[in-house]
Protein backbone atom coordinates (compact mmCIF):
# COMPACT_ATOMS: atom_id res chain seq x y z
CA UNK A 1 0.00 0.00 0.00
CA UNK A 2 1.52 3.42 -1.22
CA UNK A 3 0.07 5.15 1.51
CA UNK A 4 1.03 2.88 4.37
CA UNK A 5 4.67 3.00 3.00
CA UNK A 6 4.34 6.94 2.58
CA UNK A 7 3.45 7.05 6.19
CA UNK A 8 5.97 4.66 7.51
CA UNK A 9 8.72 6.63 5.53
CA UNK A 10 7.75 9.86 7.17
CA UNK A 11 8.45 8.35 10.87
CA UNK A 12 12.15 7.47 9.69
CA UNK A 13 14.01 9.24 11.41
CA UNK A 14 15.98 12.06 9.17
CA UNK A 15 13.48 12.14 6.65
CA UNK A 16 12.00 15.41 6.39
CA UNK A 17 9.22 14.80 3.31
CA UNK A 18 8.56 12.24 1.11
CA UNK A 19 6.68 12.79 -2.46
CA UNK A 20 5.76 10.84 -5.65
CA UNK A 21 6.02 11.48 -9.25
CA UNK A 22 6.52 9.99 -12.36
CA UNK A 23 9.65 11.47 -13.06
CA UNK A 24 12.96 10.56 -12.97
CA UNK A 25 15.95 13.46 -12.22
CA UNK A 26 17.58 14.84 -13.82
CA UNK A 27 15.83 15.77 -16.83
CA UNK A 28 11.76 15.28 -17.47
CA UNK A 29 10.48 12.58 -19.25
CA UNK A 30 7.85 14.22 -21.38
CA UNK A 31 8.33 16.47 -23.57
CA UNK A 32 4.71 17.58 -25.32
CA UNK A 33 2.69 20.33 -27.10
CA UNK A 34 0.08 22.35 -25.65
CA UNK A 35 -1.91 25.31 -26.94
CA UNK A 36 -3.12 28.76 -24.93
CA UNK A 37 -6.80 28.47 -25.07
CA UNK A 38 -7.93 30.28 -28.64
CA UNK A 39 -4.98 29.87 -29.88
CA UNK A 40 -4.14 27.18 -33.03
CA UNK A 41 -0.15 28.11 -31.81
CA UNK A 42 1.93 25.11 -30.69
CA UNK A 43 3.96 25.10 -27.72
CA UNK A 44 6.37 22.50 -26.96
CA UNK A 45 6.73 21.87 -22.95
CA UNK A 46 8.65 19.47 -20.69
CA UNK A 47 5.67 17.77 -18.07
CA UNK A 48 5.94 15.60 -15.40
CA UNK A 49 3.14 14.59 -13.06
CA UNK A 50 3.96 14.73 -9.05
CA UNK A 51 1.71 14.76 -5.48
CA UNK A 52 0.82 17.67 -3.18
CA UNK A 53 4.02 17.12 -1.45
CA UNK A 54 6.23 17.67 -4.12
CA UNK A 55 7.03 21.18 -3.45
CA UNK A 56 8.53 20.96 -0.10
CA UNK A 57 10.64 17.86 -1.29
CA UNK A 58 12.00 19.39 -4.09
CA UNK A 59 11.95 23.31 -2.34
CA UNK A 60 10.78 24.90 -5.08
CA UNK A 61 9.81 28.42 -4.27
CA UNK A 62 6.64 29.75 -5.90
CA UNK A 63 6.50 32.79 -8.20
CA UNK A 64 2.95 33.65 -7.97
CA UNK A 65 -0.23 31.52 -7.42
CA UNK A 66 -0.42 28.69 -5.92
CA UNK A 67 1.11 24.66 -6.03
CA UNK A 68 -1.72 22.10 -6.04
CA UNK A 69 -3.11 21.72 -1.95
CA UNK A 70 -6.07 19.03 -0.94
CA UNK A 71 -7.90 21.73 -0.01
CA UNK A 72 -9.03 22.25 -3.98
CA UNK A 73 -10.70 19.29 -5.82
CA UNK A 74 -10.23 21.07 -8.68
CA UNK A 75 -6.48 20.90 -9.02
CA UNK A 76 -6.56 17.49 -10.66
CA UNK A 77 -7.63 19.97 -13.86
CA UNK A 78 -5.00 22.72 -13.07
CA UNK A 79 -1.53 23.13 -13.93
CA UNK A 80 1.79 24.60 -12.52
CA UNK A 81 4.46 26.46 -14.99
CA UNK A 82 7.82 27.54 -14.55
CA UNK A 83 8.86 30.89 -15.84
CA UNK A 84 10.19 29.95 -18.87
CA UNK A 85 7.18 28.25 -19.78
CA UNK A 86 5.44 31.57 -18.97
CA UNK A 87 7.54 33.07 -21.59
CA UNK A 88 7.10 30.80 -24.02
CA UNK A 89 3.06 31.71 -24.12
CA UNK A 90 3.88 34.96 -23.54
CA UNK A 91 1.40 35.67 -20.44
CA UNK A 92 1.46 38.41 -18.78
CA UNK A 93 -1.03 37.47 -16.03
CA UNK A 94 -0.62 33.71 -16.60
CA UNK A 95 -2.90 32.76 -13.08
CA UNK A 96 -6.42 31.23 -14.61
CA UNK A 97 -4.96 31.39 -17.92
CA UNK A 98 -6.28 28.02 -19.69
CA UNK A 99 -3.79 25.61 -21.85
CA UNK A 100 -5.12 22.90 -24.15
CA UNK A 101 -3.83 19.40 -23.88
CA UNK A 102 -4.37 17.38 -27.20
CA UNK A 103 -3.57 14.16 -26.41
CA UNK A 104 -6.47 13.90 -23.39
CA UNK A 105 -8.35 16.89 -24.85
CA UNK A 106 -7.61 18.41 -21.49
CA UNK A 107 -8.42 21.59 -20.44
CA UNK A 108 -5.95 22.70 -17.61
CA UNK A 109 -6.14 26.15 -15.53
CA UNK A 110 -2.84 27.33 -14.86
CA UNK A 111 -2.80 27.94 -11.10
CA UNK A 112 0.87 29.05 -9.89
CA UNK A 113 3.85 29.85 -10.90
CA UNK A 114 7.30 28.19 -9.99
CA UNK A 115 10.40 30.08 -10.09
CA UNK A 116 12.78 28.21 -12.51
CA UNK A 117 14.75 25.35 -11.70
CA UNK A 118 17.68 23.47 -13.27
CA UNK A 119 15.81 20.16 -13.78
CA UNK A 120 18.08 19.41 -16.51
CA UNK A 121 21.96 19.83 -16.49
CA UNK A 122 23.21 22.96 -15.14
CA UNK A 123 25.23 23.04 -18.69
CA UNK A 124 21.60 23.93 -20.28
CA UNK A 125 19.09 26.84 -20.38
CA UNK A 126 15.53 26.35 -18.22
CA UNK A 127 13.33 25.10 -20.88
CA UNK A 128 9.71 25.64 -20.69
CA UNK A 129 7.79 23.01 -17.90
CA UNK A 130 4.91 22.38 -16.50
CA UNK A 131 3.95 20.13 -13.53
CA UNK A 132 0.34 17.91 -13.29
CA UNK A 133 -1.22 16.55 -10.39
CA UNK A 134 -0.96 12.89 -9.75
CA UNK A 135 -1.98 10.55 -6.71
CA UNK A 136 -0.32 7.38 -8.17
CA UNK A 137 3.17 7.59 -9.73
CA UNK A 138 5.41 5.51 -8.33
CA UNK A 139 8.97 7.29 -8.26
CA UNK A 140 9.77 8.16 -4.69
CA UNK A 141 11.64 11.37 -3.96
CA UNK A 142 12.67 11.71 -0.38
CA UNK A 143 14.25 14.81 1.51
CA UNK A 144 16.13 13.58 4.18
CA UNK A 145 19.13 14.95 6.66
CA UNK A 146 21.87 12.61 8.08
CA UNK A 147 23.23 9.65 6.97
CA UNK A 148 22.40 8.18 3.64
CA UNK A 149 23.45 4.91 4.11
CA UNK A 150 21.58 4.52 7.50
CA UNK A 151 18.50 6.08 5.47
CA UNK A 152 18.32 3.52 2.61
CA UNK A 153 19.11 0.85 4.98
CA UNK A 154 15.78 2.32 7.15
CA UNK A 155 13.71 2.33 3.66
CA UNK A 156 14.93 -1.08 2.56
CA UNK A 157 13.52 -2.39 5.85
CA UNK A 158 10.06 -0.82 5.56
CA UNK A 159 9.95 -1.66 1.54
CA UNK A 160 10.22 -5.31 3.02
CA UNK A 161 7.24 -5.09 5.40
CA UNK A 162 5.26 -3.35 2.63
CA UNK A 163 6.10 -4.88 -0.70
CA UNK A 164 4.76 -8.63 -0.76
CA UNK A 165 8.20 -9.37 -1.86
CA UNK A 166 7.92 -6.90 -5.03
CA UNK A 167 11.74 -6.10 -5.30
C-alpha cells in the first residue's frame, strides 16, 4: 500500500518529506505540445506529473499563485508552470490562464507559478515546464538529513514489510 509505506517513511528518522512522481531526475520525461486556449499556436513543454508534497521535497519556491493543496478538488484539472514556460506563451497574467492538452483533450487552468529550476543539467538553459497533479506515480523522492546509508538501509527495511516481496 503506497500510503502505508508513505506514512511509515515519514516516521524514519531524518526524513523530512517524502513525495511521488513519475519522473525521474535529472531531466523530465515528457516532452509535449500544448496550446493557450484560442490559440491554433503550438507550444512545446517538458511535463511531469507529481503529489501535493512535491514542493517541499523538491523546495521549489513559488512565483505567484499557488502549487496544487487538498484543499481544492479542482487541481486534478489545473496546472503549474515555470517561468520559462510563462515566456514561451507569452502571459502576462498567466494565473487562470487556460492551456489545451491534445492528447487527453484536457483543459488545464494554470494555477501558480514556480520560479525556474535546473531540472536538466546545469550546462543547459531552463526550458519551458509544466507540472500535473498525480496521486499514483510511483517514483519516490525523499528529503532527508543525516546519513544516507543509515537512510536507505531504514527504507529497505520498511519496503520489506510493505512490498509482498515486489523487489
Amino acid at each position: 500500500n503506497r500510503e502505508a509505506f508513505r506514512n511509515s517513511l515519514s516516521d524514519v528518522t531524518g526524513v523530512d518529506k517524502v513525495s511521488y512522481t513519475n519522473n525521474v531526475f535529472p531531466g523530465v520525461n515528457n516532452t509535449t505540445v500544448f496550446k493557450a486556449s484560442g490559440s491554433e499556436q503550438d507550444h512545446i513543454m517538458g511535463q511531469y506529473f507529481a503529489d501535493y508534497d512535491h514542493i517541499e521535497v523538491m523546495k521549489l519556491a513559488m512565483k505567484e499563485g499557488r502549487y496544487f493543496s487538498r484543499d481544492f478538488p479542482s487541481d486534478s484539472l489545473g496546472i503549474v508552470l515555470n517561468e520559462a514556460a510563462v515566456k514561451e506563451f507569452g502571459f502576462t497574467n498567466p494565473l487562470g490562464e487556460e492551456l489545451y492538452y491534445a492528447p487527453t483533450k484536457e483543459r488545464l487552468k494554470v494555477i501558480g507559478v514556480v520560479k525556474d529550476f535546473n531540472f536538466e543539467s546545469f550546462k543547459l538553459e531552463v526550458r519551458p515546464l509544466s507540472i500535473r497533479l498525480t496521486q499514483n506515480d510511483n517514483n519516490l523522492l525523499v528529503r532527508y538529513q543525516g546519513n544516507p546509508q543509515a537512510l536507505v538501509a531504514n527504507i529497505a527495511t520498511i519496503w520489506k514489510q510493505n512490498s509482498n516481496n515486489q523487489p
